[in-house]
PDB file of N, CA and C in Angstrom:
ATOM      1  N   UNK A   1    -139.606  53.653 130.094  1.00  0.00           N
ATOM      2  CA  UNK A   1    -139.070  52.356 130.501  1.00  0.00           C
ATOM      3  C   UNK A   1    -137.584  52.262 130.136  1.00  0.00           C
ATOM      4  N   UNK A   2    -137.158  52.600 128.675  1.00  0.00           N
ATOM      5  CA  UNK A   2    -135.795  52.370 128.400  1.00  0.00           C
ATOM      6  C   UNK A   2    -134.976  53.142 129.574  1.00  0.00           C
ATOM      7  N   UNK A   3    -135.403  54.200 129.545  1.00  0.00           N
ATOM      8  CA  UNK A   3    -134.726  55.537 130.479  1.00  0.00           C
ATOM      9  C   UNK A   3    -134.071  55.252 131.994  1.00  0.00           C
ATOM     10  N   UNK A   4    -135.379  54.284 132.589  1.00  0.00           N
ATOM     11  CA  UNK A   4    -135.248  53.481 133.580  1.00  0.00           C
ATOM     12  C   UNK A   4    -134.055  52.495 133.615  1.00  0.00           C
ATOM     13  N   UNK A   5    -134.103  51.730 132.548  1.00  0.00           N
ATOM     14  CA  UNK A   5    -133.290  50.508 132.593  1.00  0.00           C
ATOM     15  C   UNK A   5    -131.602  50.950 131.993  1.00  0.00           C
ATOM     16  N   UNK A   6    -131.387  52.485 131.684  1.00  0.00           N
ATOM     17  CA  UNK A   6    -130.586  52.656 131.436  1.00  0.00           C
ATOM     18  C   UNK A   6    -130.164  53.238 132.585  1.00  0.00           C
ATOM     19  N   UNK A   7    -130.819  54.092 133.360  1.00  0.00           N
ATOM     20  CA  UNK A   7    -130.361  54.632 134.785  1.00  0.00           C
ATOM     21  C   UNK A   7    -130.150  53.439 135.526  1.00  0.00           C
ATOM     22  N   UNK A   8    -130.249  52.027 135.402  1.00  0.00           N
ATOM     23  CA  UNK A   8    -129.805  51.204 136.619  1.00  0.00           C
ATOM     24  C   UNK A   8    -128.981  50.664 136.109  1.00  0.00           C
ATOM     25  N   UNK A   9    -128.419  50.668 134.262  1.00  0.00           N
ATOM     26  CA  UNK A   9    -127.439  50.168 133.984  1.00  0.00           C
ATOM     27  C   UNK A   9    -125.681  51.122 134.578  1.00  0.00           C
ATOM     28  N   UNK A  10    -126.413  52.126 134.542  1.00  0.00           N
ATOM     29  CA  UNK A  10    -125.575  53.154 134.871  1.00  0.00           C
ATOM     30  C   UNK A  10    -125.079  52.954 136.500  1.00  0.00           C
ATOM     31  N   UNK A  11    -125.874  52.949 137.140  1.00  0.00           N
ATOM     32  CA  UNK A  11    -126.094  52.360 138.550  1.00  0.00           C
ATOM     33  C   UNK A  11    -125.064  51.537 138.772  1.00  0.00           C
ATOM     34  N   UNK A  12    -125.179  50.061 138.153  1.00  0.00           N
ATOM     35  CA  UNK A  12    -124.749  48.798 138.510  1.00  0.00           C
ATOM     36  C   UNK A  12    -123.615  49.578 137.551  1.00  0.00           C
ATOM     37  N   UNK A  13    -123.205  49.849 136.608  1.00  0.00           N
ATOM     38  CA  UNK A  13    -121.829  50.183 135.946  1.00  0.00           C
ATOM     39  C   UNK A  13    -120.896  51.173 137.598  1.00  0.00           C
ATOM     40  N   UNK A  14    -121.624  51.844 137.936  1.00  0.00           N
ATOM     41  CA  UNK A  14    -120.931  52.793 139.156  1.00  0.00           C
ATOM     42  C   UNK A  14    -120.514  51.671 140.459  1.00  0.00           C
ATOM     43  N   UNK A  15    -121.588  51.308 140.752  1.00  0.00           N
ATOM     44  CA  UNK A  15    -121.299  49.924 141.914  1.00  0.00           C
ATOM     45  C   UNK A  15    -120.383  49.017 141.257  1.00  0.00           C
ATOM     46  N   UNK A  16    -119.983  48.415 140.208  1.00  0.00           N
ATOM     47  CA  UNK A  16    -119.278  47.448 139.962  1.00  0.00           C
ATOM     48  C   UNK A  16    -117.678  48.291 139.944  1.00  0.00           C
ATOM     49  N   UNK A  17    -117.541  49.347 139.137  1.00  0.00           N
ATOM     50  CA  UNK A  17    -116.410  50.044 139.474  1.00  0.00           C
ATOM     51  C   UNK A  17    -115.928  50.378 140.969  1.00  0.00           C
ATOM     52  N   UNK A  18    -116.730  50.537 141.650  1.00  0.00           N
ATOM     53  CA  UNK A  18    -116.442  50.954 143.173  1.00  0.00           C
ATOM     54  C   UNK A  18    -115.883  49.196 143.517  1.00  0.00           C
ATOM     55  N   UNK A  19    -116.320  48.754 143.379  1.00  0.00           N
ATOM     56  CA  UNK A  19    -116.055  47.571 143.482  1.00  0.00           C
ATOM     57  C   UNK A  19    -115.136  46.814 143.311  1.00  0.00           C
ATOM     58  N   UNK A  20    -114.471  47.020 142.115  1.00  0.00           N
ATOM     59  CA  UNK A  20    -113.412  47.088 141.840  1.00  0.00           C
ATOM     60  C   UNK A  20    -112.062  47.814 142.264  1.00  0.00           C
ATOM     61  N   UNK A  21    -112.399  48.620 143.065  1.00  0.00           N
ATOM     62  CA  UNK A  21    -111.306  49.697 143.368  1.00  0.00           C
ATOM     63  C   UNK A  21    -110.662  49.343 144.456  1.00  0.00           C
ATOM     64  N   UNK A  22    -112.085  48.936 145.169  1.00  0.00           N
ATOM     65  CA  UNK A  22    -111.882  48.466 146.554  1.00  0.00           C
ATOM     66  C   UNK A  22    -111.407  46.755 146.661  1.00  0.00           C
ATOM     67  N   UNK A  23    -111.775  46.429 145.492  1.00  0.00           N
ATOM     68  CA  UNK A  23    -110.827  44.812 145.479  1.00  0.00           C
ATOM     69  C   UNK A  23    -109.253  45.238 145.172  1.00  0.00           C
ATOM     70  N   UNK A  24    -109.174  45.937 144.330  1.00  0.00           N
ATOM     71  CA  UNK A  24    -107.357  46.249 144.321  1.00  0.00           C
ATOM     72  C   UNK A  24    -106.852  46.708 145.326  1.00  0.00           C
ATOM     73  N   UNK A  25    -107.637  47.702 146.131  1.00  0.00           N
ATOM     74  CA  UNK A  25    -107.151  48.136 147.636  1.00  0.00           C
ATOM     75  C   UNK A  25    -106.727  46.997 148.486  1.00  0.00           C
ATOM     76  N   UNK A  26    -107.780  46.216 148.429  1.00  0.00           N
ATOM     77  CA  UNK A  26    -107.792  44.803 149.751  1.00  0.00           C
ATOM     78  C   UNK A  26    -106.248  43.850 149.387  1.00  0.00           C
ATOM     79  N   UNK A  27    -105.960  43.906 147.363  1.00  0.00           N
ATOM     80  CA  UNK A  27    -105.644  42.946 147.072  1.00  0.00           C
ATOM     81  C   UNK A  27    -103.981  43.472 147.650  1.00  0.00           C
ATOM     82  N   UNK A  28    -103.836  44.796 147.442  1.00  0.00           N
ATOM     83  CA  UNK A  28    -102.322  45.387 148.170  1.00  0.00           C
ATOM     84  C   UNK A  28    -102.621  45.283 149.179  1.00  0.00           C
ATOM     85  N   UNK A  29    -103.162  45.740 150.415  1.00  0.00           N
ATOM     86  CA  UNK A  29    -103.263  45.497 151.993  1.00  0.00           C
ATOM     87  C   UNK A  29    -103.017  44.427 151.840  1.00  0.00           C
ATOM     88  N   UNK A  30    -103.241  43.079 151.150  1.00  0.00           N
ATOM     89  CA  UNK A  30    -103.254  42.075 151.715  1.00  0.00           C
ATOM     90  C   UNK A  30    -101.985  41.815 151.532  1.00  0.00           C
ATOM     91  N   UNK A  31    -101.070  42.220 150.436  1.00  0.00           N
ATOM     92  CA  UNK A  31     -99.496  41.897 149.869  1.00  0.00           C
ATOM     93  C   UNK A  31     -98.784  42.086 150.857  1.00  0.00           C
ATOM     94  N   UNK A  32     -99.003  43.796 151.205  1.00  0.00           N
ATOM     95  CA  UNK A  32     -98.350  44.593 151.926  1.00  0.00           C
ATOM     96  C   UNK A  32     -98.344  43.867 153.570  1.00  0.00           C
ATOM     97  N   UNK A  33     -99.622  43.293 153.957  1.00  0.00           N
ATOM     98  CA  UNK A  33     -99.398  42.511 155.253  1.00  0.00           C
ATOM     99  C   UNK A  33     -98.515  41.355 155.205  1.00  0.00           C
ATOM    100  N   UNK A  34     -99.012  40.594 153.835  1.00  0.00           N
ATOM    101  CA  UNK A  34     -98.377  39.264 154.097  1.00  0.00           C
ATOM    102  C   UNK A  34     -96.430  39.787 153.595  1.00  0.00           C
ATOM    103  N   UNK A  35     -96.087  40.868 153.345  1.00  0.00           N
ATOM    104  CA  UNK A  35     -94.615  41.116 153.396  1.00  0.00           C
ATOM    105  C   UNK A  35     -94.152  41.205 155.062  1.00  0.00           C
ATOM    106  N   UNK A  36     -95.029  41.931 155.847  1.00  0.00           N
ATOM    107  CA  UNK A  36     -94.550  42.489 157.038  1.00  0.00           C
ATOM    108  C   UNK A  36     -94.881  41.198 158.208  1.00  0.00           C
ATOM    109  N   UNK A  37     -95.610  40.319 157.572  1.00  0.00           N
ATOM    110  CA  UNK A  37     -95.818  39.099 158.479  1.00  0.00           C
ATOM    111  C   UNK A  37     -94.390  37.824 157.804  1.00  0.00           C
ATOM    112  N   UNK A  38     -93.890  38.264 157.069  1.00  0.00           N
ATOM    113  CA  UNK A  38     -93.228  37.706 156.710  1.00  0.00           C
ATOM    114  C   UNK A  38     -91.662  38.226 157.439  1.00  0.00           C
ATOM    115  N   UNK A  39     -91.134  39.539 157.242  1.00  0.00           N
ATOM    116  CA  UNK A  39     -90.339  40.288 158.304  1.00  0.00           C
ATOM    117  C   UNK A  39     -90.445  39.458 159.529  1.00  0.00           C
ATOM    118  N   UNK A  40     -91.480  40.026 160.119  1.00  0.00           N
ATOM    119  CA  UNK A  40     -92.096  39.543 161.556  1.00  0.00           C
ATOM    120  C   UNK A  40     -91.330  38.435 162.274  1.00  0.00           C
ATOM    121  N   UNK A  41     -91.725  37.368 160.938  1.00  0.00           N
ATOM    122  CA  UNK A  41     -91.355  35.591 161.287  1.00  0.00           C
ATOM    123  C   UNK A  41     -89.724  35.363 160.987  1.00  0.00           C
ATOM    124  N   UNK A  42     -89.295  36.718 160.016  1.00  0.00           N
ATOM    125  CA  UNK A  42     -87.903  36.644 160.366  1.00  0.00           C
ATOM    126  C   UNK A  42     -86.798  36.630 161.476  1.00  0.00           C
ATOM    127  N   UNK A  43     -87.757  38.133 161.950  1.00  0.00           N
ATOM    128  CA  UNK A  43     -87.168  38.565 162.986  1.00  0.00           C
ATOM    129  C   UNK A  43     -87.238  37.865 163.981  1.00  0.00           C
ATOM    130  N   UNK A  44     -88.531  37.205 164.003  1.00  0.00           N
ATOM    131  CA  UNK A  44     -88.676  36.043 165.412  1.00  0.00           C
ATOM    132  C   UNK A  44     -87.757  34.957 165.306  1.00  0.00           C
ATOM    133  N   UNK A  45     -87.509  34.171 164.016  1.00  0.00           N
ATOM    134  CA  UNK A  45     -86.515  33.374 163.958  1.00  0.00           C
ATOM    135  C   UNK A  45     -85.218  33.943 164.639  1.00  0.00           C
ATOM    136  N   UNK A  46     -84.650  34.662 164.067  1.00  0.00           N
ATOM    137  CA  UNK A  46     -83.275  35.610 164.162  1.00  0.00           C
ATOM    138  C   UNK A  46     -83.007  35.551 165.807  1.00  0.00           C
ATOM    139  N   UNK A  47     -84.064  36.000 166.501  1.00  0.00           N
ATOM    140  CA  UNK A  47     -83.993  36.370 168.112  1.00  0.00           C
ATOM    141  C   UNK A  47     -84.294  34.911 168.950  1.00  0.00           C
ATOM    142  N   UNK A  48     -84.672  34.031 168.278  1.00  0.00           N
ATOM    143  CA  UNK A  48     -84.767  33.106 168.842  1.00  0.00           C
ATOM    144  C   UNK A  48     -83.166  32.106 168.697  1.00  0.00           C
ATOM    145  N   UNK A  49     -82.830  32.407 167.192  1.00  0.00           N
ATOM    146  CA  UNK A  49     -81.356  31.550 167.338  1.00  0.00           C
ATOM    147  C   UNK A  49     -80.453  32.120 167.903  1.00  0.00           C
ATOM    148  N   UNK A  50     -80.604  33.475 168.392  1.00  0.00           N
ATOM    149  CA  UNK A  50     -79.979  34.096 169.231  1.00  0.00           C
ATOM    150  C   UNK A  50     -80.223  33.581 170.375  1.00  0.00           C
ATOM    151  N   UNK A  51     -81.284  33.775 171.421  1.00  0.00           N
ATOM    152  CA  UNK A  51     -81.348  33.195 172.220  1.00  0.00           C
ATOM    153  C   UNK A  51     -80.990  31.905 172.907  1.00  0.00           C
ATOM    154  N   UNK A  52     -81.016  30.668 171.758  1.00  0.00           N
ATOM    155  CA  UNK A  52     -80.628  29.721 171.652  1.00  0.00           C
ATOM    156  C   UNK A  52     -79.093  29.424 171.622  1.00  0.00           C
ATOM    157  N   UNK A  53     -78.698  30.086 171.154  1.00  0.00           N
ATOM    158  CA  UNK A  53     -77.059  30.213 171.026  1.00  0.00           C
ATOM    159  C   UNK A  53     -76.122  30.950 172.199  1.00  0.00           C
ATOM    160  N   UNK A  54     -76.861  31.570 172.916  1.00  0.00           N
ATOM    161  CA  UNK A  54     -76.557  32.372 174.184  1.00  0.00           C
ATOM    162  C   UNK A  54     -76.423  31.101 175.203  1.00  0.00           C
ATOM    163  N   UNK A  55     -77.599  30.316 175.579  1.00  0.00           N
ATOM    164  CA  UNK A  55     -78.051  29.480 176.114  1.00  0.00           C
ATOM    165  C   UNK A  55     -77.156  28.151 176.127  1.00  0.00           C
ATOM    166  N   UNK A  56     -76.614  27.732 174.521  1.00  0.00           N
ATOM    167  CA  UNK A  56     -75.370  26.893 174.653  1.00  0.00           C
ATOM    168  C   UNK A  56     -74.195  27.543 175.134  1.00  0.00           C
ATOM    169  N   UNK A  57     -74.036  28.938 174.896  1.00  0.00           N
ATOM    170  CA  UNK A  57     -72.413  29.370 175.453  1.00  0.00           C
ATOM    171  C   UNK A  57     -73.274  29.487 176.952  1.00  0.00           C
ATOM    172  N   UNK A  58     -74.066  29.330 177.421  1.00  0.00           N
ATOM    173  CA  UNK A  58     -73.975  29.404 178.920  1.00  0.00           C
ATOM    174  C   UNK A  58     -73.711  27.896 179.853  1.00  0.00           C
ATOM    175  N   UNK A  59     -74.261  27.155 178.925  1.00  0.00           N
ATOM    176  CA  UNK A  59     -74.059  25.925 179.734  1.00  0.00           C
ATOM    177  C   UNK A  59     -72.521  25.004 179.181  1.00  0.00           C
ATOM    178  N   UNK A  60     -71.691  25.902 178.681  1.00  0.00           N
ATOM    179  CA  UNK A  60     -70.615  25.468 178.055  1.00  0.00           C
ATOM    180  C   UNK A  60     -69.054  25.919 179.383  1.00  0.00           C
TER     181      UNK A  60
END
């Protein structure tokens, strides 16, 4: 019986580490996106006040 309950402590010790590994993975993917969605909304700003500014020297 002990033998048992130590092989599933062992178990759940392996699953909780995996577990963990893969939460620090998610927790950078998620950094790493929200940097490049952040770029993104730069760049869209940037091309849009461009656009916008084209648009007054045209009707000027």
């Amino acid at each position: 019986m002990k033998e048992q309950v130590e092989a599933r402590i062992n178990e759940l010790k392996a699953e909780m580490e995996s577990g963990q590994r893969m939460m620090q993975e998610l927790d950078e993917k998620r950094s790493n996106l929200g940097y490049t969605i952040m770029r993104i909304s730069g760049a869209i700003q940037a091309l849009e006040e461009l656009v916008a500014g084209e648009e007054e020297s045209a009707q000027a």
